[in-house]
Structure formats: C-alpha cells, structure tokens
PDB file of N, CA and C in Angstrom:
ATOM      1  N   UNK A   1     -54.282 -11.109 212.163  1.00  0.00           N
ATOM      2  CA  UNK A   1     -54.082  -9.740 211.751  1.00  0.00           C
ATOM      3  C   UNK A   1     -53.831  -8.896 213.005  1.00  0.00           C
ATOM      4  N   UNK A   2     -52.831  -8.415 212.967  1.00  0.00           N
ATOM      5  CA  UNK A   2     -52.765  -7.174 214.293  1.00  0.00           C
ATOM      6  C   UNK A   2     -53.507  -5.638 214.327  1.00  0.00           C
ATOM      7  N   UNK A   3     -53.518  -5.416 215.417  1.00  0.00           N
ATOM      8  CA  UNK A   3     -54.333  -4.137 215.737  1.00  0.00           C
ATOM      9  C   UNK A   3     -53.660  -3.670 214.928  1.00  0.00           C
ATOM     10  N   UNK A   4     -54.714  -2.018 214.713  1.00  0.00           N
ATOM     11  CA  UNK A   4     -54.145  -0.669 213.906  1.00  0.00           C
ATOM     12  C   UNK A   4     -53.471  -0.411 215.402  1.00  0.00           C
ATOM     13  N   UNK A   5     -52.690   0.841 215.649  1.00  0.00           N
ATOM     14  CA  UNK A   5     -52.316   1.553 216.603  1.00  0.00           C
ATOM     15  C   UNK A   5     -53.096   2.891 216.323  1.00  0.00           C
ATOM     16  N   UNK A   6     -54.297   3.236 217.269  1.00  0.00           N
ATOM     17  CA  UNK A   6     -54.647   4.590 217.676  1.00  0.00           C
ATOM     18  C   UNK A   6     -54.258   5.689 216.706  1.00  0.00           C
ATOM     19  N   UNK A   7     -54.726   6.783 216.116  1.00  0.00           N
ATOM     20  CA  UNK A   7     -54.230   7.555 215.283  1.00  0.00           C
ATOM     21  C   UNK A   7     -54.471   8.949 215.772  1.00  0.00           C
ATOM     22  N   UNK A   8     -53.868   9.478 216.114  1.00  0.00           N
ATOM     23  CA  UNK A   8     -54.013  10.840 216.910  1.00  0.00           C
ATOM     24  C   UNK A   8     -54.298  11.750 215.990  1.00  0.00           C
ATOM     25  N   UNK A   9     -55.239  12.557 215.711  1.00  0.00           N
ATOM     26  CA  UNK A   9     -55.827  13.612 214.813  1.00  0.00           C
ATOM     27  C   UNK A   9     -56.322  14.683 215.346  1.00  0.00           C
ATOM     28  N   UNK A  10     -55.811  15.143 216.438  1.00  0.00           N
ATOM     29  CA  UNK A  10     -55.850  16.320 217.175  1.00  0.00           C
ATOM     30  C   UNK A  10     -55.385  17.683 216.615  1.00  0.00           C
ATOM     31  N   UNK A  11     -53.679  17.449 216.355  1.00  0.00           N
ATOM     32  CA  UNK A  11     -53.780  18.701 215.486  1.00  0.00           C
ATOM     33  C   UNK A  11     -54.157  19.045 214.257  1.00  0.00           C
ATOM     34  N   UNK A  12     -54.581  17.962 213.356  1.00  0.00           N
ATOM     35  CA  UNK A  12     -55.133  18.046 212.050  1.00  0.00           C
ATOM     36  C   UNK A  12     -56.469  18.613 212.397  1.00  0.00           C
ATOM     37  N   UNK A  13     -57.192  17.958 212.963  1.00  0.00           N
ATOM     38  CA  UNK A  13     -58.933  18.221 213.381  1.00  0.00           C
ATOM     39  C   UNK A  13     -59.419  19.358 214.187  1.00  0.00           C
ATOM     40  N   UNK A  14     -57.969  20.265 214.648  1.00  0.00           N
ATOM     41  CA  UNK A  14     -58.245  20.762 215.826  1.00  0.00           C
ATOM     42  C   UNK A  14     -58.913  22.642 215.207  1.00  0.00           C
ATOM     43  N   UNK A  15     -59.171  22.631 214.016  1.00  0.00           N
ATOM     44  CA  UNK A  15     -59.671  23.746 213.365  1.00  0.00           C
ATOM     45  C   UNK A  15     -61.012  23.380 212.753  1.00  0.00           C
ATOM     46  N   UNK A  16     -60.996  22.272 212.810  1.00  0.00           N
ATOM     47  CA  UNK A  16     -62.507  21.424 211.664  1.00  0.00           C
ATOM     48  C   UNK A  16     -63.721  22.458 212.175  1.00  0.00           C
ATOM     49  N   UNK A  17     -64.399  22.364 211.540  1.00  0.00           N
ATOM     50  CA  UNK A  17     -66.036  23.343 211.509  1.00  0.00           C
ATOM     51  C   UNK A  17     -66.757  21.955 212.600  1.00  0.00           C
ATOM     52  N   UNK A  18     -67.527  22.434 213.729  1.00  0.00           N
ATOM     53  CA  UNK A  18     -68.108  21.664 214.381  1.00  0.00           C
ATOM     54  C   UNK A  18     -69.412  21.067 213.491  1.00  0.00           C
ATOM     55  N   UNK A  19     -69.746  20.195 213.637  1.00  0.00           N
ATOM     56  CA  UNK A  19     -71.144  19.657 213.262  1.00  0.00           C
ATOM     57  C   UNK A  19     -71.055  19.650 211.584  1.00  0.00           C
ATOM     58  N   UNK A  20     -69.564  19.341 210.866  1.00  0.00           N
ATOM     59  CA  UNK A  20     -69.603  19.679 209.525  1.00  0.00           C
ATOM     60  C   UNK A  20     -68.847  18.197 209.351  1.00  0.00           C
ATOM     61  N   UNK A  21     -69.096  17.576 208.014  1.00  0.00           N
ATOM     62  CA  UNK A  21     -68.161  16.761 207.430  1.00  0.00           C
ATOM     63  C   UNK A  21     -67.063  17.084 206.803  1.00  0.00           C
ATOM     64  N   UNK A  22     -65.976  16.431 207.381  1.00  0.00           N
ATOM     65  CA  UNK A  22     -64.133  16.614 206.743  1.00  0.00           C
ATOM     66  C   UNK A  22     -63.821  15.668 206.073  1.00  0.00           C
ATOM     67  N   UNK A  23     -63.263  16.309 204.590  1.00  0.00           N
ATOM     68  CA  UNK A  23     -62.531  15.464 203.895  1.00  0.00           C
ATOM     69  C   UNK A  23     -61.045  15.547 204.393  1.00  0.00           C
ATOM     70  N   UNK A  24     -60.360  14.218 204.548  1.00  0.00           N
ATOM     71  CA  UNK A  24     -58.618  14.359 204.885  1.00  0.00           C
ATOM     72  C   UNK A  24     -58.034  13.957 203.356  1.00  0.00           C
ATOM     73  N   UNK A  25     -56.612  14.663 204.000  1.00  0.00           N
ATOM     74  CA  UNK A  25     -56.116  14.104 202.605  1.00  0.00           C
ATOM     75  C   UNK A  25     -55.998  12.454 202.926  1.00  0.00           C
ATOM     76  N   UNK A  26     -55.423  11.610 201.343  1.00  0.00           N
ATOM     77  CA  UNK A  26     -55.305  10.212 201.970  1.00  0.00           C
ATOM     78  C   UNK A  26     -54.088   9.776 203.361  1.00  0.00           C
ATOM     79  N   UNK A  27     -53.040  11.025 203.432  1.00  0.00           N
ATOM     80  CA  UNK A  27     -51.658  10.484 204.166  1.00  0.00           C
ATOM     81  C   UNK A  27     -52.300  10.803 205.215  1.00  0.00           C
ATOM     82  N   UNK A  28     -53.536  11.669 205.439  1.00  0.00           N
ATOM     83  CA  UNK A  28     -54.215  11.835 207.080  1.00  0.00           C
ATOM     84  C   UNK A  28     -53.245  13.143 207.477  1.00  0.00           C
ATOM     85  N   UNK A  29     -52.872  14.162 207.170  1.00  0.00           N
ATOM     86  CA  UNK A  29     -52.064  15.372 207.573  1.00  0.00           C
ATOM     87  C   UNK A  29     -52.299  16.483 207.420  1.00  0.00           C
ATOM     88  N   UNK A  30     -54.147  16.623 206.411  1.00  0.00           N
ATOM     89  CA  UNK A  30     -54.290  17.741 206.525  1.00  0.00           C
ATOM     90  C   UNK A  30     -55.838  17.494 205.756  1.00  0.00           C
ATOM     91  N   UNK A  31     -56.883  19.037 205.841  1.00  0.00           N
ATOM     92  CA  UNK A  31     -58.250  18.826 205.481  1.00  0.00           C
ATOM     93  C   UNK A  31     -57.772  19.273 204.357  1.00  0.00           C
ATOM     94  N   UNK A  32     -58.531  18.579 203.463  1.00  0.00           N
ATOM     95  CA  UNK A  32     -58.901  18.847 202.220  1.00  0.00           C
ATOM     96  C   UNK A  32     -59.709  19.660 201.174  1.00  0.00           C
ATOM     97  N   UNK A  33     -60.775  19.240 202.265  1.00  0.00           N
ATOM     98  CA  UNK A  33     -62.625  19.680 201.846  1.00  0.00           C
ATOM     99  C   UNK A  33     -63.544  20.184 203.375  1.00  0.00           C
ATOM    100  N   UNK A  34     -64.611  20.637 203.399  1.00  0.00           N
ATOM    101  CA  UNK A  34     -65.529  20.521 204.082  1.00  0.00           C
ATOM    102  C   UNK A  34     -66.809  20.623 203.773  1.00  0.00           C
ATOM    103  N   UNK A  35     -67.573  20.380 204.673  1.00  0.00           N
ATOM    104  CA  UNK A  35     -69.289  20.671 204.203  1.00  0.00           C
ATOM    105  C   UNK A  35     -70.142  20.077 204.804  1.00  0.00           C
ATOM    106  N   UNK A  36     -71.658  20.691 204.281  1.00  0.00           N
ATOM    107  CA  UNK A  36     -72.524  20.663 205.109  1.00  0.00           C
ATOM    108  C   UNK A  36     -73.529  18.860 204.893  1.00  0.00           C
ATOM    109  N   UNK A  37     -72.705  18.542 203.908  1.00  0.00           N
ATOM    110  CA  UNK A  37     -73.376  17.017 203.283  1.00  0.00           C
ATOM    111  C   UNK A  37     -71.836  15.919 203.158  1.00  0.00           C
ATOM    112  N   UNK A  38     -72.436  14.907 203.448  1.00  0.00           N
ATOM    113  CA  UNK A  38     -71.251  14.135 202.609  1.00  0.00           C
ATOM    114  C   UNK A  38     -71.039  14.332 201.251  1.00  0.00           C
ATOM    115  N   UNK A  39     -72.116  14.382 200.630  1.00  0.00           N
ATOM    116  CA  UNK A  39     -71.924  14.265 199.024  1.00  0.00           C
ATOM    117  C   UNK A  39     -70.941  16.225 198.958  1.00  0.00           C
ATOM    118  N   UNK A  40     -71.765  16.626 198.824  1.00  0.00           N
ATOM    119  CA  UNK A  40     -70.876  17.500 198.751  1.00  0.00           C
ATOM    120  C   UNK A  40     -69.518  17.879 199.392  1.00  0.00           C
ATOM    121  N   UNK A  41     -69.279  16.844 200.260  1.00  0.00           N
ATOM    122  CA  UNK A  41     -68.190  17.435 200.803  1.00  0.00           C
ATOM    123  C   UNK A  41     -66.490  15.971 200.042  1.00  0.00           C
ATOM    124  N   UNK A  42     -66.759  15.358 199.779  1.00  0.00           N
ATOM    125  CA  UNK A  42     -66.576  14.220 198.985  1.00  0.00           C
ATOM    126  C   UNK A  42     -66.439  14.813 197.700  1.00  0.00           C
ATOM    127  N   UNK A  43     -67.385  15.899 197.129  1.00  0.00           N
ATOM    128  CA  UNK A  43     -67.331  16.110 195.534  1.00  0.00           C
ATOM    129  C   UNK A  43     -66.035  17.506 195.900  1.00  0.00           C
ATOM    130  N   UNK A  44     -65.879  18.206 196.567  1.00  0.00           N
ATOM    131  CA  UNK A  44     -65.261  19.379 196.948  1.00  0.00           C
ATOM    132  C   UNK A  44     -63.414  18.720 196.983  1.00  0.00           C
ATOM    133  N   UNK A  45     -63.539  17.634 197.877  1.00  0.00           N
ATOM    134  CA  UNK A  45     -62.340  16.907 198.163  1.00  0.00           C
ATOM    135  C   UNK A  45     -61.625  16.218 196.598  1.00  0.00           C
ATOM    136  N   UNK A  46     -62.668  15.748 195.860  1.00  0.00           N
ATOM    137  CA  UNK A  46     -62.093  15.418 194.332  1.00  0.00           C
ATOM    138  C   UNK A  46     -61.817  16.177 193.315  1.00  0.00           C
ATOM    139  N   UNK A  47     -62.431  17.684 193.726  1.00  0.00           N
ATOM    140  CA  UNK A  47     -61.846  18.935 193.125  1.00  0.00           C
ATOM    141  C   UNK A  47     -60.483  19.262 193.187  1.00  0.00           C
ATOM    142  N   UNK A  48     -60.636  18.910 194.646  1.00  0.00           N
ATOM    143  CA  UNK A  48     -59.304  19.985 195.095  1.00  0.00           C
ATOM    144  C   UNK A  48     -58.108  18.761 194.826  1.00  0.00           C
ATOM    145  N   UNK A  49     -58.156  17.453 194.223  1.00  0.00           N
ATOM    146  CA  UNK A  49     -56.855  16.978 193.830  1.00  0.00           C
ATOM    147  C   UNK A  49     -57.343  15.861 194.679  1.00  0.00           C
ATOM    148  N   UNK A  50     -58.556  15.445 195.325  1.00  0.00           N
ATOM    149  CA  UNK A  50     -57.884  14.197 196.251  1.00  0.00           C
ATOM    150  C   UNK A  50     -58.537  12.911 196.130  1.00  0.00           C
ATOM    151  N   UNK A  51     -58.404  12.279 195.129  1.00  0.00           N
ATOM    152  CA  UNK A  51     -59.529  11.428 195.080  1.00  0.00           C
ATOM    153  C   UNK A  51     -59.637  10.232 195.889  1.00  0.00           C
ATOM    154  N   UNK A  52     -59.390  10.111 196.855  1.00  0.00           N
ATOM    155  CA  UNK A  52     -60.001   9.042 198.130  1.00  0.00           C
ATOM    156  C   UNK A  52     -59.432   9.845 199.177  1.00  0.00           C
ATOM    157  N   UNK A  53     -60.356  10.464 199.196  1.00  0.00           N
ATOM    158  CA  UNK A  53     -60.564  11.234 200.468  1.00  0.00           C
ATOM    159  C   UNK A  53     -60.942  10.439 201.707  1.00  0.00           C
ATOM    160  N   UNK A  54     -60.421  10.366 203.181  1.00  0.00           N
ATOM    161  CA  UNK A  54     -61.060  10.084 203.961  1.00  0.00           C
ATOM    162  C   UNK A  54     -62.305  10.706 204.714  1.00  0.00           C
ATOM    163  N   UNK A  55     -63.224  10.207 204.837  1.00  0.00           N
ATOM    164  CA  UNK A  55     -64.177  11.463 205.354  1.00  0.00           C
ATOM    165  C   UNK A  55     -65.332  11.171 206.641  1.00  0.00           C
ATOM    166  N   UNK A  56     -64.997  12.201 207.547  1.00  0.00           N
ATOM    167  CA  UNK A  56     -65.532  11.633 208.587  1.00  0.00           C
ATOM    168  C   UNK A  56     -66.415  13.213 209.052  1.00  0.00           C
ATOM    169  N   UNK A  57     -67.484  12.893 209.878  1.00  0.00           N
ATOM    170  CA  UNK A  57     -68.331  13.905 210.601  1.00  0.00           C
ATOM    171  C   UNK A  57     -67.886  14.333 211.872  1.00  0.00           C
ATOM    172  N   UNK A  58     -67.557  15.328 212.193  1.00  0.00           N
ATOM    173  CA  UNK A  58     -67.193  16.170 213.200  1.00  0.00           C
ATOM    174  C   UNK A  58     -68.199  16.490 214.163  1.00  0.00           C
ATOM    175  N   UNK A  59     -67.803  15.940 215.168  1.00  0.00           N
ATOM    176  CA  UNK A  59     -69.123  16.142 216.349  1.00  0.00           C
ATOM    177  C   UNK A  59     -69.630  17.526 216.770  1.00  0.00           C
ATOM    178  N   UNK A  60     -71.229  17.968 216.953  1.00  0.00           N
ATOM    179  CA  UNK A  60     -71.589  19.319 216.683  1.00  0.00           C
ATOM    180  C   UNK A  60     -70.535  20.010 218.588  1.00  0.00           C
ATOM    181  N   UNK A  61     -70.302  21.331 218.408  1.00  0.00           N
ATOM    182  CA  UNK A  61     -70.433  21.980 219.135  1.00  0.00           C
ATOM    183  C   UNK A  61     -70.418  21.171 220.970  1.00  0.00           C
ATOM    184  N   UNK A  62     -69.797  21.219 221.655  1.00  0.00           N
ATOM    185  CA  UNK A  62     -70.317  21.197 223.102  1.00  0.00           C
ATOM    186  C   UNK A  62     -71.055  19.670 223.202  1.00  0.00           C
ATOM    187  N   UNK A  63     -70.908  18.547 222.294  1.00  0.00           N
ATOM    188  CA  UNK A  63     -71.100  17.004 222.454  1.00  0.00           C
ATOM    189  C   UNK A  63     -69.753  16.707 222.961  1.00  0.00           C
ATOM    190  N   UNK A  64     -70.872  15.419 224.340  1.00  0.00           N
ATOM    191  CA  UNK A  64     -70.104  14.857 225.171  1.00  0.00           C
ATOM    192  C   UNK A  64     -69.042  13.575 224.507  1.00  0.00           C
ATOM    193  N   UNK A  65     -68.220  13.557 224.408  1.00  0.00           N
ATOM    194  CA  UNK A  65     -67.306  12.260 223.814  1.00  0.00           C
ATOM    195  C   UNK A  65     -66.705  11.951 224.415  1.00  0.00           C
ATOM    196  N   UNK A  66     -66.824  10.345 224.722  1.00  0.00           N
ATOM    197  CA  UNK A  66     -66.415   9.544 225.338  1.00  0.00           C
ATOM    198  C   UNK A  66     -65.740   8.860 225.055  1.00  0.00           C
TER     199      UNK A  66
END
C-alpha cells in the first residue's frame, strides 16, 4: 500500500476556534461544525448536511507543535 501524501489544511483551519473540535466537510475544503465536545460537535456537522464528517481537535491557544 503506498503512503497518503501530506494534506495541507492551513487555509481551511486557519480560522478554527483554538482549543475547540472541527467538523470538515468530507472533500476536506471547508468547516462544517464546531464545538466545545465531540459529541456535540459531530451532532451539529449532521445537521448542517454532512454526515461523515471528519473531525479533529484544534490545539488550545499558544501550544507548542511540532
């Protein structure tokens, strides 16, 4: 099986709420949802039209990433 290639999500992510969970849409091009829980932020994303949301946690504020 070959590697994925790297997925750059800079300008999609680059508004996200720090320290919050993002729903993406599935093509990865834009947020969907947000919030302060997964569950809720997952139930927000199937509202709004998207039902497999990708969803990932946004690192809080001023964390070091490496």
């Amino acid at each position: 099986m070959a590697a994925m290639a790297p997925l750059d999500l800079t300008e999609v992510l680059k508004n996200a709420p720090p320290g919050d969970w993002i729903a993406l849409s599935n093509d990865e091009k834009r947020i969907v949802a947000t919030g302060k829980t997964l569950d809720e932020t997952v139930k927000a994303a199937k509202q709004a039209g998207e039902a497999h949301p990708i969803v990932l946690k946004v690192p809080p504020a001023g964390a070091l990433i490496v």
